[in-house]
C-alpha atoms as a PDB file:
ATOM      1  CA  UNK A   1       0.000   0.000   0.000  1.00  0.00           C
ATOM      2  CA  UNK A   2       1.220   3.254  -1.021  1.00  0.00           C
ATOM      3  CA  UNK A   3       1.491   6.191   1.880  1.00  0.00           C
ATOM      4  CA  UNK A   4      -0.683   8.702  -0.181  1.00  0.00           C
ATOM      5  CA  UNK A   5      -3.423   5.504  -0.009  1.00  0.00           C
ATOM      6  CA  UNK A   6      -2.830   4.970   3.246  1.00  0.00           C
ATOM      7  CA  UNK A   7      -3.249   8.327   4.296  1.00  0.00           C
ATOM      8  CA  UNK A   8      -6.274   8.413   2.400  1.00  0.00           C
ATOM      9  CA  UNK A   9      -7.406   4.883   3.691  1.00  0.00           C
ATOM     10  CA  UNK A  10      -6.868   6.727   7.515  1.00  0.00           C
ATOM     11  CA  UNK A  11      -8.894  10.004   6.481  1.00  0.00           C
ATOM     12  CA  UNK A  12     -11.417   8.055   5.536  1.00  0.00           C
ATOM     13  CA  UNK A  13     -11.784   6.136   8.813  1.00  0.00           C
ATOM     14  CA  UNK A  14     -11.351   9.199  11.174  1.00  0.00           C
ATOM     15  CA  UNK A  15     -14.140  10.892   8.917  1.00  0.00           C
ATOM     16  CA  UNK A  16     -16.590   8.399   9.791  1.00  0.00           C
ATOM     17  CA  UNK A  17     -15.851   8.824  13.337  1.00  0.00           C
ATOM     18  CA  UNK A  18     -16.106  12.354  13.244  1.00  0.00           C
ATOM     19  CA  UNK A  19     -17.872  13.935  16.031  1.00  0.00           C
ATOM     20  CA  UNK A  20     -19.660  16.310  12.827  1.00  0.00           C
ATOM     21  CA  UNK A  21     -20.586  13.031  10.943  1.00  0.00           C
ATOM     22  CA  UNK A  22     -22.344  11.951  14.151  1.00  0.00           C
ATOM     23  CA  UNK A  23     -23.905  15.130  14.999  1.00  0.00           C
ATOM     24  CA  UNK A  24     -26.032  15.511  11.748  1.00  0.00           C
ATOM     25  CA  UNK A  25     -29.569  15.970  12.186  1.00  0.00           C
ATOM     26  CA  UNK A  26     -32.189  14.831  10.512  1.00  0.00           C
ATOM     27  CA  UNK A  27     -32.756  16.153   6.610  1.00  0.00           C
ATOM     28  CA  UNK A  28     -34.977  19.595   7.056  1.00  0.00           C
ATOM     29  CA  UNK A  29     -35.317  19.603  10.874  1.00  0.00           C
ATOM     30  CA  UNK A  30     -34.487  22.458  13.719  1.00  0.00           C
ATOM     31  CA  UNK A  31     -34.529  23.563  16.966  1.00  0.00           C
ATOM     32  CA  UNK A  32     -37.533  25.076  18.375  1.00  0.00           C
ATOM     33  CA  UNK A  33     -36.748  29.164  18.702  1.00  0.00           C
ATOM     34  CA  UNK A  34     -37.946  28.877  22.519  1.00  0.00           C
ATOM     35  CA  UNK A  35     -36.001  25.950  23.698  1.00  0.00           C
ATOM     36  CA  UNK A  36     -31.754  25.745  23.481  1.00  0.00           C
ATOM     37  CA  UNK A  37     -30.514  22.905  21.936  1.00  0.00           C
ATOM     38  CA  UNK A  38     -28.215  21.328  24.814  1.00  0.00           C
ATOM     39  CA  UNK A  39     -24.322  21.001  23.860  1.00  0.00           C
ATOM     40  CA  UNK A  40     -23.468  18.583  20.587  1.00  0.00           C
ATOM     41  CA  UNK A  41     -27.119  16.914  20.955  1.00  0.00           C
ATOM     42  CA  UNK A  42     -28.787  15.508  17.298  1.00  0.00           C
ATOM     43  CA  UNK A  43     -31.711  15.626  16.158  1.00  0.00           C
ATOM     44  CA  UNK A  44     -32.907  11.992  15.304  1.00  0.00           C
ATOM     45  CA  UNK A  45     -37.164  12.917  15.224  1.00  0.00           C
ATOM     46  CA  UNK A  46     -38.438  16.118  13.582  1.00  0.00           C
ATOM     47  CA  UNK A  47     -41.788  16.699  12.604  1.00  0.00           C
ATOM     48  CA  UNK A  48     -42.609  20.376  11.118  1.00  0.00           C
ATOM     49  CA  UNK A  49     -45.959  21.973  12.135  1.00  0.00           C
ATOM     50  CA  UNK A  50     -48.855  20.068  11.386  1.00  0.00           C
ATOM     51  CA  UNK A  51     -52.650  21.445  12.697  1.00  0.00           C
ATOM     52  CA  UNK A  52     -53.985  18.142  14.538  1.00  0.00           C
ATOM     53  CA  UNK A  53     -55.882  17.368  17.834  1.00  0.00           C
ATOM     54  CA  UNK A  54     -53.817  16.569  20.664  1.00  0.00           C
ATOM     55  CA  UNK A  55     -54.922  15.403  23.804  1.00  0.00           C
ATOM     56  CA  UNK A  56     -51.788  16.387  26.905  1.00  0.00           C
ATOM     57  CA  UNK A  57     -52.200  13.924  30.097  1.00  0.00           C
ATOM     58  CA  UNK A  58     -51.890  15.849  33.627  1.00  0.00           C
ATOM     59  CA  UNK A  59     -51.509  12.637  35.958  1.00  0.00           C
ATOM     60  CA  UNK A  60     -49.962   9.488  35.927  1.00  0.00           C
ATOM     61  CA  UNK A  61     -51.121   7.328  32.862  1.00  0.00           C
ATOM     62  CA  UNK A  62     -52.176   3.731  32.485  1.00  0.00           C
ATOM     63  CA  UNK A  63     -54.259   1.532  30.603  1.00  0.00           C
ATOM     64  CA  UNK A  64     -57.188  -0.177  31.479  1.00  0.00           C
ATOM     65  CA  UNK A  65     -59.378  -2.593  29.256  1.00  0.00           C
ATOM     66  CA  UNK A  66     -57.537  -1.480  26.632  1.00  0.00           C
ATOM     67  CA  UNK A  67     -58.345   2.378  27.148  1.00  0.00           C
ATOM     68  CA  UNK A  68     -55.661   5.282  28.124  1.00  0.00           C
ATOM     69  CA  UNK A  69     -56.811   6.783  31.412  1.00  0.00           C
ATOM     70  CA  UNK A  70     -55.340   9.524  33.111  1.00  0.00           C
ATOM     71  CA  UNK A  71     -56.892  11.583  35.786  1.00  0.00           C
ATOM     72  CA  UNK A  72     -56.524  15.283  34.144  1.00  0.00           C
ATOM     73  CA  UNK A  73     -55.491  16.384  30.476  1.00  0.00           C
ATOM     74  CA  UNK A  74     -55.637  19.800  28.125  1.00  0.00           C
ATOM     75  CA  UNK A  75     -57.840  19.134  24.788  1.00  0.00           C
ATOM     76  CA  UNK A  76     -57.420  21.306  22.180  1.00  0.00           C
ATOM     77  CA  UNK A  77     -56.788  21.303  18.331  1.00  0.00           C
ATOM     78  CA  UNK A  78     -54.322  23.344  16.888  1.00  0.00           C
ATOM     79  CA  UNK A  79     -50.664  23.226  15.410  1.00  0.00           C
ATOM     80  CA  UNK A  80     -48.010  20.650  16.398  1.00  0.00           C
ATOM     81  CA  UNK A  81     -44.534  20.484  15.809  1.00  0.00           C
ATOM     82  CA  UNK A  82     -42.020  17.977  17.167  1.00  0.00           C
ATOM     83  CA  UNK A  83     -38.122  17.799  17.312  1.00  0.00           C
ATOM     84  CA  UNK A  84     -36.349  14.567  19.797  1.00  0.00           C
ATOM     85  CA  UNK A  85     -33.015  15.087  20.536  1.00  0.00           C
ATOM     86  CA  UNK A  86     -30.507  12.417  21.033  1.00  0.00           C
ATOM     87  CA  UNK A  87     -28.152  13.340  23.830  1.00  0.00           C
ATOM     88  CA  UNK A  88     -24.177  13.144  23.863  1.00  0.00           C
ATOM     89  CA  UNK A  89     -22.951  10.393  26.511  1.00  0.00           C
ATOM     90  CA  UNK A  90     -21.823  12.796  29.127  1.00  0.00           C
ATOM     91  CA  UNK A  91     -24.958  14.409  29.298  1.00  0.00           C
ATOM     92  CA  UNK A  92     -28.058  13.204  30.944  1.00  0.00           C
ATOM     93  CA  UNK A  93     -31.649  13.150  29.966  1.00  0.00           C
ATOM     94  CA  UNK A  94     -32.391  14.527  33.366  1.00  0.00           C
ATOM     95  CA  UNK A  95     -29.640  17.896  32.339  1.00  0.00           C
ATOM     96  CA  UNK A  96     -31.441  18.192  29.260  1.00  0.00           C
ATOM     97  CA  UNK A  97     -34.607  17.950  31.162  1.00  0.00           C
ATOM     98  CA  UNK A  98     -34.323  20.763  33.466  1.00  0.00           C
ATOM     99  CA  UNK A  99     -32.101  23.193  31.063  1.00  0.00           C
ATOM    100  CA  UNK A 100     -35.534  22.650  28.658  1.00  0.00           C
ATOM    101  CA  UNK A 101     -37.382  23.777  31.684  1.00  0.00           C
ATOM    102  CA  UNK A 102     -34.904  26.581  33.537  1.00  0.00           C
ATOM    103  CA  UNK A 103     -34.966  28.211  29.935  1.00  0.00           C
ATOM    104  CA  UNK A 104     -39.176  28.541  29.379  1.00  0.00           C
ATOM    105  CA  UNK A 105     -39.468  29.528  32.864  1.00  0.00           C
ATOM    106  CA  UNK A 106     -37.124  32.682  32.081  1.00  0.00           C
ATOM    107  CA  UNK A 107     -39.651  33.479  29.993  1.00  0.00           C
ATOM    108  CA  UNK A 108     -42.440  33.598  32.011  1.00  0.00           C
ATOM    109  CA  UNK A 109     -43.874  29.868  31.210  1.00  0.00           C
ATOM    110  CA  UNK A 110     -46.458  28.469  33.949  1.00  0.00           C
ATOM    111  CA  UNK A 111     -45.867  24.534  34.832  1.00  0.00           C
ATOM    112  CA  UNK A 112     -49.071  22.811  34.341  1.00  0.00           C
ATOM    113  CA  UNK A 113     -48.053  19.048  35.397  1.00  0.00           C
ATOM    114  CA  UNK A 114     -44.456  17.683  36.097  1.00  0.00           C
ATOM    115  CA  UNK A 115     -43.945  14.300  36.943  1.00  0.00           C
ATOM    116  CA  UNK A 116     -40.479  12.224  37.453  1.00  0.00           C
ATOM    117  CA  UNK A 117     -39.601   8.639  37.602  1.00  0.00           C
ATOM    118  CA  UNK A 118     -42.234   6.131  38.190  1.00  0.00           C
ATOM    119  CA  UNK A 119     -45.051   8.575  38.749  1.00  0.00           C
ATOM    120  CA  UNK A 120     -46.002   9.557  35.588  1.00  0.00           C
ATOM    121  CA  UNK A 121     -47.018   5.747  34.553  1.00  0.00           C
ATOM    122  CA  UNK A 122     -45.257   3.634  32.158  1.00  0.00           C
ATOM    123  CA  UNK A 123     -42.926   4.499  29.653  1.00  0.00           C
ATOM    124  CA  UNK A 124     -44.252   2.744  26.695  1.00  0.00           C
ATOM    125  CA  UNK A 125     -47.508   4.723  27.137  1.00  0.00           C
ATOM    126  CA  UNK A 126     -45.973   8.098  26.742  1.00  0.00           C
ATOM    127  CA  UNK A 127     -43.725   6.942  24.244  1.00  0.00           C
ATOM    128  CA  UNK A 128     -45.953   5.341  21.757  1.00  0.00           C
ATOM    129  CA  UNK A 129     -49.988   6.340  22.759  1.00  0.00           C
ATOM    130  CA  UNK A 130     -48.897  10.143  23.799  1.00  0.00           C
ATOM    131  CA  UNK A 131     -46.345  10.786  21.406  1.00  0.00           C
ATOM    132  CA  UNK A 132     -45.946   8.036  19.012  1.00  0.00           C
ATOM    133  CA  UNK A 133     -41.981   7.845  18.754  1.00  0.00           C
ATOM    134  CA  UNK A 134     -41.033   4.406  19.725  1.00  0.00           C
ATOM    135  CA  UNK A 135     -37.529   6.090  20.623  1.00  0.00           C
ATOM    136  CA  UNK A 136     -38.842   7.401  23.598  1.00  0.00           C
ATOM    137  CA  UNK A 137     -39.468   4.244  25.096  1.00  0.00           C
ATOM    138  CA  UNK A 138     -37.111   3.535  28.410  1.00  0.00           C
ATOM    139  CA  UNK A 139     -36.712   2.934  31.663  1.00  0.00           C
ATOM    140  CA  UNK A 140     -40.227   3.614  33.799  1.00  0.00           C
ATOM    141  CA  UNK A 141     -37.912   5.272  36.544  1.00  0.00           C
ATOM    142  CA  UNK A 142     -35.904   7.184  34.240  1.00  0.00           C
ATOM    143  CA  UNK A 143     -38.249   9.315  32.394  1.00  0.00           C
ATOM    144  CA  UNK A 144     -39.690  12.816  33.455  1.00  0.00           C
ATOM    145  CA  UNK A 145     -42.747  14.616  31.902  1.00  0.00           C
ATOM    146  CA  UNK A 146     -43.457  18.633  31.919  1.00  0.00           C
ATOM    147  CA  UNK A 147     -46.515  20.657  30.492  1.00  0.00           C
ATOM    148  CA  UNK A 148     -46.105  24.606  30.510  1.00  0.00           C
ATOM    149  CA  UNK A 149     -47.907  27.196  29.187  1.00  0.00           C
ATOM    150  CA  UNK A 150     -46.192  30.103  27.770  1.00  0.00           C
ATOM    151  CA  UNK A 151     -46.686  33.446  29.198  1.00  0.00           C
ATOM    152  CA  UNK A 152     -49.214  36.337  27.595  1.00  0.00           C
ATOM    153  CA  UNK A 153     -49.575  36.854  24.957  1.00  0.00           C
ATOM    154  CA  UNK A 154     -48.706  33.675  23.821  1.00  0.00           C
ATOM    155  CA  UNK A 155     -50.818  31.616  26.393  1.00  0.00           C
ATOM    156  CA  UNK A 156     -52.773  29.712  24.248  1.00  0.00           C
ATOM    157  CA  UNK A 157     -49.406  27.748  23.046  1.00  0.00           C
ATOM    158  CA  UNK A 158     -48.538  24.720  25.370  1.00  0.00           C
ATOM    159  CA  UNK A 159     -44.959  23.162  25.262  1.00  0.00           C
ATOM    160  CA  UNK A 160     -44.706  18.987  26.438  1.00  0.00           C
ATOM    161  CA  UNK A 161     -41.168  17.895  27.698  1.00  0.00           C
ATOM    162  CA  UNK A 162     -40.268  14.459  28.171  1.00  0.00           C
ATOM    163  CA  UNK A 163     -36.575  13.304  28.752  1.00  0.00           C
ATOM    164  CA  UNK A 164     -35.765   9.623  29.135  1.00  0.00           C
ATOM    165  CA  UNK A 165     -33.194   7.168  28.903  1.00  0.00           C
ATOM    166  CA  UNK A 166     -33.345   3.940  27.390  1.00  0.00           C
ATOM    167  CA  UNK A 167     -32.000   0.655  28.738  1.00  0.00           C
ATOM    168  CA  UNK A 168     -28.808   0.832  26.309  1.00  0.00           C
ATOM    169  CA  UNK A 169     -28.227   3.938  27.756  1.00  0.00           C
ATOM    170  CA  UNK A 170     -29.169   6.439  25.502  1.00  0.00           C
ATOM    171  CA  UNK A 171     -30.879   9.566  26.345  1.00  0.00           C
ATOM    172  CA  UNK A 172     -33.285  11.495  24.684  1.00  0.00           C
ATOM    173  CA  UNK A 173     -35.162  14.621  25.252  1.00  0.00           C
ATOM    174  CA  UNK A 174     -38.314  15.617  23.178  1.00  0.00           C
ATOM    175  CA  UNK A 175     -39.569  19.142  22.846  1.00  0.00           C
ATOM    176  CA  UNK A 176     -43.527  19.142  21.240  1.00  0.00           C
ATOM    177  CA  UNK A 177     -45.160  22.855  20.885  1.00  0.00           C
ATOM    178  CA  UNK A 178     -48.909  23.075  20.398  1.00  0.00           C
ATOM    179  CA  UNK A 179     -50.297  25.940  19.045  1.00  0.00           C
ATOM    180  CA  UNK A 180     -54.336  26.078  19.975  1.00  0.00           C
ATOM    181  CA  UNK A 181     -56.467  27.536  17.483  1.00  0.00           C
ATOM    182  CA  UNK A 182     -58.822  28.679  20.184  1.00  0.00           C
ATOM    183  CA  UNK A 183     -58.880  29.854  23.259  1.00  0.00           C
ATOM    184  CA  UNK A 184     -57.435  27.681  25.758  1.00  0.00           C
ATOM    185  CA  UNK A 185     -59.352  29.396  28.479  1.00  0.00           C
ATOM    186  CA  UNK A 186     -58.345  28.858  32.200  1.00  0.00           C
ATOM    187  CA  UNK A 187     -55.791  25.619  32.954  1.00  0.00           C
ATOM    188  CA  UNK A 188     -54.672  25.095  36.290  1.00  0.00           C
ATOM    189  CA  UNK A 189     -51.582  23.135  37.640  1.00  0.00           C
ATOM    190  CA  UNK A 190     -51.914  20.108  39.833  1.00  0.00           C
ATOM    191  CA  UNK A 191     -51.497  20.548  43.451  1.00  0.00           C
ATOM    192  CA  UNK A 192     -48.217  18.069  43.400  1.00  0.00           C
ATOM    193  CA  UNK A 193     -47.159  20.470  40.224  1.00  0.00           C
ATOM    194  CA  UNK A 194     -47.140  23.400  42.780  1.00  0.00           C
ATOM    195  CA  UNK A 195     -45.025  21.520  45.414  1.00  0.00           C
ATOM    196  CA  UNK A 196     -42.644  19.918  43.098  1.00  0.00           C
ATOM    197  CA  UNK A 197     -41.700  23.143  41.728  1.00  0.00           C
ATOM    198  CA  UNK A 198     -41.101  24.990  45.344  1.00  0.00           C
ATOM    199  CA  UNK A 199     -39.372  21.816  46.160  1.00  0.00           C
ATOM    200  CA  UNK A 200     -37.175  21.286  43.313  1.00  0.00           C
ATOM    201  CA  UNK A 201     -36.557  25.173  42.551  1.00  0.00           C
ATOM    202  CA  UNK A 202     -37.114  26.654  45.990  1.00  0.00           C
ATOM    203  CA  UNK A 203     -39.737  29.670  44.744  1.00  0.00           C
ATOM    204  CA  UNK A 204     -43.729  29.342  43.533  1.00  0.00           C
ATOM    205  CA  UNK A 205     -44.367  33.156  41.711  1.00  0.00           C
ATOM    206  CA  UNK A 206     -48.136  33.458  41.346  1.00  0.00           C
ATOM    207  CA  UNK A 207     -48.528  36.874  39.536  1.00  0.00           C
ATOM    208  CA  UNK A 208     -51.954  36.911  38.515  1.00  0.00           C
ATOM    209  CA  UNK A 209     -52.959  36.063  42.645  1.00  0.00           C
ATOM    210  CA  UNK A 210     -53.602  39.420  43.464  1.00  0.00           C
ATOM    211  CA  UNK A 211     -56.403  41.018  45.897  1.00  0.00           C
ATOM    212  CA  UNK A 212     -58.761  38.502  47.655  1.00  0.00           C
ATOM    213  CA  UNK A 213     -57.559  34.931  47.660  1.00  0.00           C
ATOM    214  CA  UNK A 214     -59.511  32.790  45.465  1.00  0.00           C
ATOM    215  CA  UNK A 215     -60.896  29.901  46.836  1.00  0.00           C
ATOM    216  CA  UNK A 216     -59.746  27.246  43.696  1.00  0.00           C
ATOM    217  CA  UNK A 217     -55.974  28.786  43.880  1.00  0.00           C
ATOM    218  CA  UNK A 218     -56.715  28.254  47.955  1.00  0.00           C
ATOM    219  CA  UNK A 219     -58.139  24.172  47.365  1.00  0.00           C
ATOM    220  CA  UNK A 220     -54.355  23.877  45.048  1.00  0.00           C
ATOM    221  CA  UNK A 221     -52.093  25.595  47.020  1.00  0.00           C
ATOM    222  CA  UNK A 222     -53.121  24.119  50.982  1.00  0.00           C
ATOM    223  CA  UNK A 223     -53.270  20.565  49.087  1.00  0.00           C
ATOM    224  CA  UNK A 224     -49.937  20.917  47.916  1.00  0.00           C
ATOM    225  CA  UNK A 225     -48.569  21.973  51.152  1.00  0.00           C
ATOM    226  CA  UNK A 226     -50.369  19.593  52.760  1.00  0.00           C
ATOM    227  CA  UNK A 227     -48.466  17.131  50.602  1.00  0.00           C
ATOM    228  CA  UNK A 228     -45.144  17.804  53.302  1.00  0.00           C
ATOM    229  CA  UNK A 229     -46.134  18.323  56.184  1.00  0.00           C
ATOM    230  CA  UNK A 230     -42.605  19.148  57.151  1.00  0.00           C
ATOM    231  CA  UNK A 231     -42.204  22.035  54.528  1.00  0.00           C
ATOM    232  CA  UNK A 232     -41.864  25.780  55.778  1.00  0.00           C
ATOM    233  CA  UNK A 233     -42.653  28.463  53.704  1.00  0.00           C
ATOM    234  CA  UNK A 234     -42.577  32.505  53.315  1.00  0.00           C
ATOM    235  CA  UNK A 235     -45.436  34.409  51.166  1.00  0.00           C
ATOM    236  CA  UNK A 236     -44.801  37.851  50.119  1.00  0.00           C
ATOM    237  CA  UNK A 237     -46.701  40.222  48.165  1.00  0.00           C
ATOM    238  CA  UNK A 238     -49.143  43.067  48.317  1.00  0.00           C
ATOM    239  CA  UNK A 239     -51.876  40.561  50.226  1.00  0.00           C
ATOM    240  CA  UNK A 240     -49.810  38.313  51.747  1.00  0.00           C
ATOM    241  CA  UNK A 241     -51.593  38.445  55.025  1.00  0.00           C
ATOM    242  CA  UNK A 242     -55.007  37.370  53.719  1.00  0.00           C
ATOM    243  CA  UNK A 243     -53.324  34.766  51.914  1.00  0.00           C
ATOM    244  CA  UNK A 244     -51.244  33.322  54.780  1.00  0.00           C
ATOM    245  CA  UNK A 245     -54.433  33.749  56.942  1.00  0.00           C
ATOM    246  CA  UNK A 246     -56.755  31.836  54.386  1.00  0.00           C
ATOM    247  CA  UNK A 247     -54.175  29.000  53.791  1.00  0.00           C
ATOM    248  CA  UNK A 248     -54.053  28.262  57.613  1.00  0.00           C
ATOM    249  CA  UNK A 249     -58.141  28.308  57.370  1.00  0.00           C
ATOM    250  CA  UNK A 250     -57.542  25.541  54.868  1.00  0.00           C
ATOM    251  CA  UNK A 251     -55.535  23.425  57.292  1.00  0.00           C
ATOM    252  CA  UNK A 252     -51.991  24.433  56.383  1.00  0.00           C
ATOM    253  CA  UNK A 253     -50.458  24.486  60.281  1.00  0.00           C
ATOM    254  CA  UNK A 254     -50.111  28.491  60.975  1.00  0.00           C
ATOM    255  CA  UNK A 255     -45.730  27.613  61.957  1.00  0.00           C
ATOM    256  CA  UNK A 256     -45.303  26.643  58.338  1.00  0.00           C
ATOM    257  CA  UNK A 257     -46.111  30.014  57.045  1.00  0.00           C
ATOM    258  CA  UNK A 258     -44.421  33.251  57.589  1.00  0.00           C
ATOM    259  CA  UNK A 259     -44.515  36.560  55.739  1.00  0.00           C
ATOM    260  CA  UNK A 260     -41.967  37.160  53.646  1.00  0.00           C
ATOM    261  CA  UNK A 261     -40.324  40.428  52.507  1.00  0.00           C
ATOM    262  CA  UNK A 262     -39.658  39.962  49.226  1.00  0.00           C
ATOM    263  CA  UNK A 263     -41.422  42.418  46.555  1.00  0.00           C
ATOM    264  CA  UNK A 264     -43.570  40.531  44.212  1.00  0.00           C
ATOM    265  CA  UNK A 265     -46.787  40.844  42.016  1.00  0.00           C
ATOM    266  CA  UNK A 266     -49.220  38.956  43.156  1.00  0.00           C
ATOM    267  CA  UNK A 267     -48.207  36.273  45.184  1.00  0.00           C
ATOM    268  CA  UNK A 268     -44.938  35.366  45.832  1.00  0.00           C
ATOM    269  CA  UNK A 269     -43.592  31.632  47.718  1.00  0.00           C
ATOM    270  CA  UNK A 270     -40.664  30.606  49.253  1.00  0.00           C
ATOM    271  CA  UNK A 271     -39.402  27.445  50.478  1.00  0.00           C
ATOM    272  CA  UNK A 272     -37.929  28.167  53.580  1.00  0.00           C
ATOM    273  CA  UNK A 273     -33.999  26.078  54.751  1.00  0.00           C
END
């Protein structure tokens, strides 16, 4: 073998291995403008906007008699677009996860229903009856699931989340934005929504709870409180007081809540060290 074949022979080898060949996404696909694309991840599933009618679960999903059940959901029709992201092996679906969700809620998105691990059902449900990409399909206790909706005045689009990783190891996160083409009207978050956020990011802002506490927001917020019992909390905000006193009518033990300090619009929740 000559050296100018060999060389070539080598080239050839190294291109194939070539962190750029790996990295190529799928013909006609990209990102999403609202979510970052985590470091060297490919895009394996893309599916451009399409107007369809998509049903979101908010609980923990199962089948029975052959039927998907699910104790909440969001019904709407509207337009759907799709990108899944394989993830590089030093990165986690659980990084991808959460930099997915840190970066919508700097934009003002409201979590609807987040569920981790073994809580939100089996795997194979959300990977081929919610979202019908058998690539999603993993490990039941390593998969998380996210619903937001995006801040006014784009609050009639919803974004789904799901990261998992499969038994081979690979990870994968999927981004899905719906687009309603109506009114969405009023959605609220799941009680264990509210208290996995103040647990897993420390703060609950509630901007539109201003003025007289509202007796649903009341029902969702002293539930999930009442979730952990051994979780302390601060409210701040311009009616604080009636809130604090109102939540303790509701059965939330009066040493769990103090008034906070903080300035806030509307209502404003702290977990407490």
């Amino acid at each position: 073998m000559s050296l100018f074949s060999g060389f070539i022979k080598s080239a050839v080898v190294l291109g194939l291995c070539s962190p750029l060949v790996f990295a190529a996404d799928v013909p006609g696909s990209h990102d999403l403008p609202l979510v970052p694309r985590l470091a060297d991840a490919q895009i394996v599933d893309y599916r451009p906007a399409a107007e369809l009618e998509r049903i979101y679960p908010m609980g923990s999903i199962r089948k029975i008699s052959g039927q998907l059940r699910f104790d909440g959901q969001v019904a709407a029709r509207g337009q759907v677009t799709s990108v899944t992201y394989e993830l590089p092996p030093e990165h986690s679906s659980t990084e991808a996860f959460t930099a997915a969700r840190e970066a919508l809620q700097k934009q003002g998105a409201e979590l609807l229903f987040w569920c981790q691990a073994r809580d939100c059902g089996e795997s194979s449900l959300w990977a081929n009856e919610v979202f019908g990409n058998a690539k999603l399909y993993g490990a039941d206790d390593q998969q998380a699931y996210l619903l937001l909706r995006l801040a006014a005045p784009q609050d009639n689009t919803l974004v789904a989340l799901y990261g998992i990783t499969r038994g081979n190891r690979k990870a994968y996160l999927h981004v899905e934005q719906f687009q309603a083409s109506a009114p969405l009207g009023d959605v609220l978050p799941t009680s264990a929504t509210l208290l996995r956020q103040l647990k897993d990011t420390g703060v609950l802002d509630l901007p539109r709870l201003g003025g007289t506490p509202s007796p649903t927001w009341l029902t969702l917020l002293s539930r999930g409180l009442n979730l952990d019992t051994t979780l302390r909390v601060s409210i701040s905000g311009p009616d604080a007081d009636a809130w604090r006193q109102a939540l303790i009518g509701q059965g939330v033990r009066a040493a769990r809540i103090e008034l906070g300090s903080a300035q806030a619009q509307g209502l404003h929740i702290e977990r407490l060290r």
